[in-house]
C-alpha atoms as a PDB file:
ATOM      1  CA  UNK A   1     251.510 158.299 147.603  1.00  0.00           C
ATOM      2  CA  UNK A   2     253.594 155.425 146.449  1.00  0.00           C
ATOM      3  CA  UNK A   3     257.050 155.600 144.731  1.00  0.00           C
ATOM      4  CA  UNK A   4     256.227 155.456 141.405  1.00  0.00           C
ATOM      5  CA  UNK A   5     255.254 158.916 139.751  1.00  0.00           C
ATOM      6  CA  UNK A   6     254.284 157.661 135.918  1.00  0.00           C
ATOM      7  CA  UNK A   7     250.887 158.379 137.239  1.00  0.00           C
ATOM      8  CA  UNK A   8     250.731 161.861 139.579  1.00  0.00           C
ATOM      9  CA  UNK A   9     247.067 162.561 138.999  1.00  0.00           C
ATOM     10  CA  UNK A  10     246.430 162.004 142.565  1.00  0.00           C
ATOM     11  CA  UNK A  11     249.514 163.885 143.508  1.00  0.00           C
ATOM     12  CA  UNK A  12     249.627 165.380 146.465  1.00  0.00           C
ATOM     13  CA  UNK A  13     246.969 163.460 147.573  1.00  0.00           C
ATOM     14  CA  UNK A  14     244.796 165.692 149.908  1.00  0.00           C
ATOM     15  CA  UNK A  15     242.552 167.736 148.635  1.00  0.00           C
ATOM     16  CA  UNK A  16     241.751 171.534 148.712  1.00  0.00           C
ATOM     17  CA  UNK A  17     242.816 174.939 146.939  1.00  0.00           C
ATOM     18  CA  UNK A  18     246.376 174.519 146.596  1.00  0.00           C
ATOM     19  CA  UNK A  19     246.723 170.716 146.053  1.00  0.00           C
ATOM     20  CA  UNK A  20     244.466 170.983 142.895  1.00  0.00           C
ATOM     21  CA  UNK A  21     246.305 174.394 142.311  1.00  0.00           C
ATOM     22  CA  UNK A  22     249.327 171.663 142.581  1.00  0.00           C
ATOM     23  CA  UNK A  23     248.205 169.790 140.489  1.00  0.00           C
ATOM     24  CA  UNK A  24     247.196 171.463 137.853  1.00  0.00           C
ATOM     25  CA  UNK A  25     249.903 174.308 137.370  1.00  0.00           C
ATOM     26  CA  UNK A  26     252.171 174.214 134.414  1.00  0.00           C
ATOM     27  CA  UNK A  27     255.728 172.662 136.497  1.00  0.00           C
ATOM     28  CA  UNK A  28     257.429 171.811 133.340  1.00  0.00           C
ATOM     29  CA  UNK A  29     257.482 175.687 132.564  1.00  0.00           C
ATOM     30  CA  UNK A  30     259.666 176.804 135.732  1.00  0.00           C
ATOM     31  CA  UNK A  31     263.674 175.916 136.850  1.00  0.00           C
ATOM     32  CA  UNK A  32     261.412 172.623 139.068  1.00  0.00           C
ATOM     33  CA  UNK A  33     260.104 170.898 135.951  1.00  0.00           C
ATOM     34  CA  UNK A  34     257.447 168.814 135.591  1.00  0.00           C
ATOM     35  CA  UNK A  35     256.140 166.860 138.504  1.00  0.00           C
ATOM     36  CA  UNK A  36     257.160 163.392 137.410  1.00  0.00           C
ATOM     37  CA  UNK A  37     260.524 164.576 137.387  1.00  0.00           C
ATOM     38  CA  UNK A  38     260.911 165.695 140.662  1.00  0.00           C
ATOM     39  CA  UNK A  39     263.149 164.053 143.513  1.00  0.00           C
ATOM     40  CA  UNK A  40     261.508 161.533 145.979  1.00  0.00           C
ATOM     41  CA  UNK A  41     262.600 164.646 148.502  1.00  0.00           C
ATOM     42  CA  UNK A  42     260.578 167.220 146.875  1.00  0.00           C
ATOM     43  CA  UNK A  43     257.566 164.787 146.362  1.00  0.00           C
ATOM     44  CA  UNK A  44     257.684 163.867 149.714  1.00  0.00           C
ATOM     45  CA  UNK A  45     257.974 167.758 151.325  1.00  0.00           C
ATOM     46  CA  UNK A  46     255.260 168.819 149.389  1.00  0.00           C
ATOM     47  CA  UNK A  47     253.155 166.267 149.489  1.00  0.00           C
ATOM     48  CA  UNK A  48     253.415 166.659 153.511  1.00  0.00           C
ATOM     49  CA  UNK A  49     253.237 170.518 153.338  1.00  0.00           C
ATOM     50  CA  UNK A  50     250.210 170.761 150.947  1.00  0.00           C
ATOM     51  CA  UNK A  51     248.039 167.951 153.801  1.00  0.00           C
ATOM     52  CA  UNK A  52     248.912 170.218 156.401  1.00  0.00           C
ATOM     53  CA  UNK A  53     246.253 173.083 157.987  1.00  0.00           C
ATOM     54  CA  UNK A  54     249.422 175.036 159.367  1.00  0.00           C
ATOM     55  CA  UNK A  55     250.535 177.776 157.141  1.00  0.00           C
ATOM     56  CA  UNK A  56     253.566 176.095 154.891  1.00  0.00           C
ATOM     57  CA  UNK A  57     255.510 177.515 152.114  1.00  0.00           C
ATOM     58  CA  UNK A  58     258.603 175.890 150.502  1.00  0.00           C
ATOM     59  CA  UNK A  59     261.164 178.143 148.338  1.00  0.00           C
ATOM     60  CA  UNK A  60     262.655 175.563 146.412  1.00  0.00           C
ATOM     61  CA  UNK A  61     266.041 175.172 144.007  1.00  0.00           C
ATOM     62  CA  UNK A  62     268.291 178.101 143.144  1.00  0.00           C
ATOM     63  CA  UNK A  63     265.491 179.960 142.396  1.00  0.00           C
ATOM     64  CA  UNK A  64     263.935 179.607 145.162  1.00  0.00           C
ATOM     65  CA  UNK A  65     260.645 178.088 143.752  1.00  0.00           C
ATOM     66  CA  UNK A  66     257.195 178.954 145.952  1.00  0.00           C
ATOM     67  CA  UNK A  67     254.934 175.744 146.730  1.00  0.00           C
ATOM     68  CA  UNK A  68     252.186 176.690 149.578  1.00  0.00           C
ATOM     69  CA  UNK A  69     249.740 175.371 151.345  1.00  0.00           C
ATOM     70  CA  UNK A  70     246.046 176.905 151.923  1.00  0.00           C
ATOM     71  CA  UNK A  71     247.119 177.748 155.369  1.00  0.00           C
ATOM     72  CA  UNK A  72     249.543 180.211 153.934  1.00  0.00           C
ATOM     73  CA  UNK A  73     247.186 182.001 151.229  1.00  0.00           C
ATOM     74  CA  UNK A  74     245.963 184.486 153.904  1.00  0.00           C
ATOM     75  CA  UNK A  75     249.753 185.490 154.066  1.00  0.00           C
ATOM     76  CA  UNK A  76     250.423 186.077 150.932  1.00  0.00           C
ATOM     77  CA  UNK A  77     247.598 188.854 150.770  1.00  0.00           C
ATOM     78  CA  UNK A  78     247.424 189.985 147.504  1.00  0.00           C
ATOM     79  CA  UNK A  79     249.985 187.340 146.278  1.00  0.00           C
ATOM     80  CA  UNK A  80     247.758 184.859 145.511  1.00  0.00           C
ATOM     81  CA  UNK A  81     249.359 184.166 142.497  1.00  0.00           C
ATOM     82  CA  UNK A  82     253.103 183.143 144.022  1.00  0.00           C
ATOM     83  CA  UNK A  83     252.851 179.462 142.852  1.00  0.00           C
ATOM     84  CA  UNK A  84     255.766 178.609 140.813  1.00  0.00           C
ATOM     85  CA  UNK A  85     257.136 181.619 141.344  1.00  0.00           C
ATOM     86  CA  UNK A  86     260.766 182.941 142.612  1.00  0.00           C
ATOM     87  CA  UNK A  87     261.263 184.115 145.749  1.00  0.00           C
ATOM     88  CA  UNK A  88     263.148 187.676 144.419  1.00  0.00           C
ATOM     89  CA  UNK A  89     259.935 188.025 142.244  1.00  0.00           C
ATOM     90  CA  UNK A  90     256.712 187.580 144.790  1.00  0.00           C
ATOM     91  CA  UNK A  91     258.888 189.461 147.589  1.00  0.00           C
ATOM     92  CA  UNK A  92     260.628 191.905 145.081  1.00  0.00           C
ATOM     93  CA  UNK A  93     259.753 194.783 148.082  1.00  0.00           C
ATOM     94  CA  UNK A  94     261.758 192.668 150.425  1.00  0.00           C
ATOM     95  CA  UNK A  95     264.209 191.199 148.532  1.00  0.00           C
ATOM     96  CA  UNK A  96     267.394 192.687 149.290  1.00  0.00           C
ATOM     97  CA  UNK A  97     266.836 191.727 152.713  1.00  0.00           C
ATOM     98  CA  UNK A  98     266.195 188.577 152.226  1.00  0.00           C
ATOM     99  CA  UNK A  99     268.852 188.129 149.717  1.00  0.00           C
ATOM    100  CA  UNK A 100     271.520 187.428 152.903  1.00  0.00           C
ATOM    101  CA  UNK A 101     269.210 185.324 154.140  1.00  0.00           C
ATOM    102  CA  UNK A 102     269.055 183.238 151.269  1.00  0.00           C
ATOM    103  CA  UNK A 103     272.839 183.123 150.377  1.00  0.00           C
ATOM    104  CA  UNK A 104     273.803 182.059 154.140  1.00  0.00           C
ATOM    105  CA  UNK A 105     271.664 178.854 153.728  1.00  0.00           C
ATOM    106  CA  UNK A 106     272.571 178.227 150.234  1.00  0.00           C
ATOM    107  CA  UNK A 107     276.200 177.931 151.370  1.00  0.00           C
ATOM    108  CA  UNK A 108     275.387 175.541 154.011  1.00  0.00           C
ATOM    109  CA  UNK A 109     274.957 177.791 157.297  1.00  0.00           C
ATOM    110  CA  UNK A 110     271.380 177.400 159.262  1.00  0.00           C
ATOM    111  CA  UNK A 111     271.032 174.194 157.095  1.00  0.00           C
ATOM    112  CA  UNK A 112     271.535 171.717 160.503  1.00  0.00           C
ATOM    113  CA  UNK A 113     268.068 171.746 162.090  1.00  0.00           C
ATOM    114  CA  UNK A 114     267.957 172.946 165.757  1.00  0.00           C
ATOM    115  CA  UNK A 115     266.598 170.558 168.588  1.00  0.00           C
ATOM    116  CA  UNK A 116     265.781 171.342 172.151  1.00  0.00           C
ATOM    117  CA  UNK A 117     268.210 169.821 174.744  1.00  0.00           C
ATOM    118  CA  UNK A 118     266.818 168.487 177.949  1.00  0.00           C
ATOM    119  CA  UNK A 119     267.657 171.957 179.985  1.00  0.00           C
ATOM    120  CA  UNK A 120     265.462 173.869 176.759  1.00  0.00           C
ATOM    121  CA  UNK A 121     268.799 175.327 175.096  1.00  0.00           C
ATOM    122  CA  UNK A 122     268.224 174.844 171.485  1.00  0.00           C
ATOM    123  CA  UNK A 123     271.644 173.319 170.295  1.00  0.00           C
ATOM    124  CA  UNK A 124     272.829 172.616 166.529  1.00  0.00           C
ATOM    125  CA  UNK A 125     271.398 168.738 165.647  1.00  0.00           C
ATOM    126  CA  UNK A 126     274.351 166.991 164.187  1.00  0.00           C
END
């Protein structure tokens, strides 16, 4: 995918359920907006997630915005229809458990990503 998103009809570029489900899902009616308006960052993440076979799924913005890939529709069970959806809404049963979650990485904690040192200890990447 090249920089320039005046054209996104081949965006994300690999195929399959959820890329076309990408591609084809109303954006510009959710907090995300519509595809050409998204950040190089967000083009970029799901454009990797969606190629992937391992099970992905990106909660995105305040609202914590669902993107998948296929790999993840077996997880979702009966939740096929999370795409473009908040968080609080497709995992209303868990929510208040995840709500912590959510509000310690929204004010920065967990947000440095975790490496292995040589002895194995996984230390804060910085």
């Amino acid at each position: 995918m090249q920089g320039d998103m005046t054209d996104i009809s081949s965006f994300p570029s690999s195929q399959g359920t959820m890329a076309e489900k990408v591609r084809t899902f109303p954006w510009h009616q959710t907090p995300l907006g519509a595809i050409r308006t998204w950040s190089a960052a967000l083009r970029i993440t799901v454009d990797a997630m969606i190629s992937s076979k391992f099970p992905q799924c990106l909660f995105w913005g305040e609202d914590l915005i669902a993107i998948y890939n296929d790999g993840y529709l077996p997880m979702l069970g009966n939740k096929q229809e999370a795409l473009g959806k908040p968080l609080r809404a497709t995992w209303s049963e868990n929510w208040e458990d995840l709500r912590s979650i959510t509000k310690k990485n929204n004010v920065g904690r967990n947000r440095l990503p975790r490496r292995l040192s040589a002895r194995n200890h996984a230390t804060r990447a910085g």
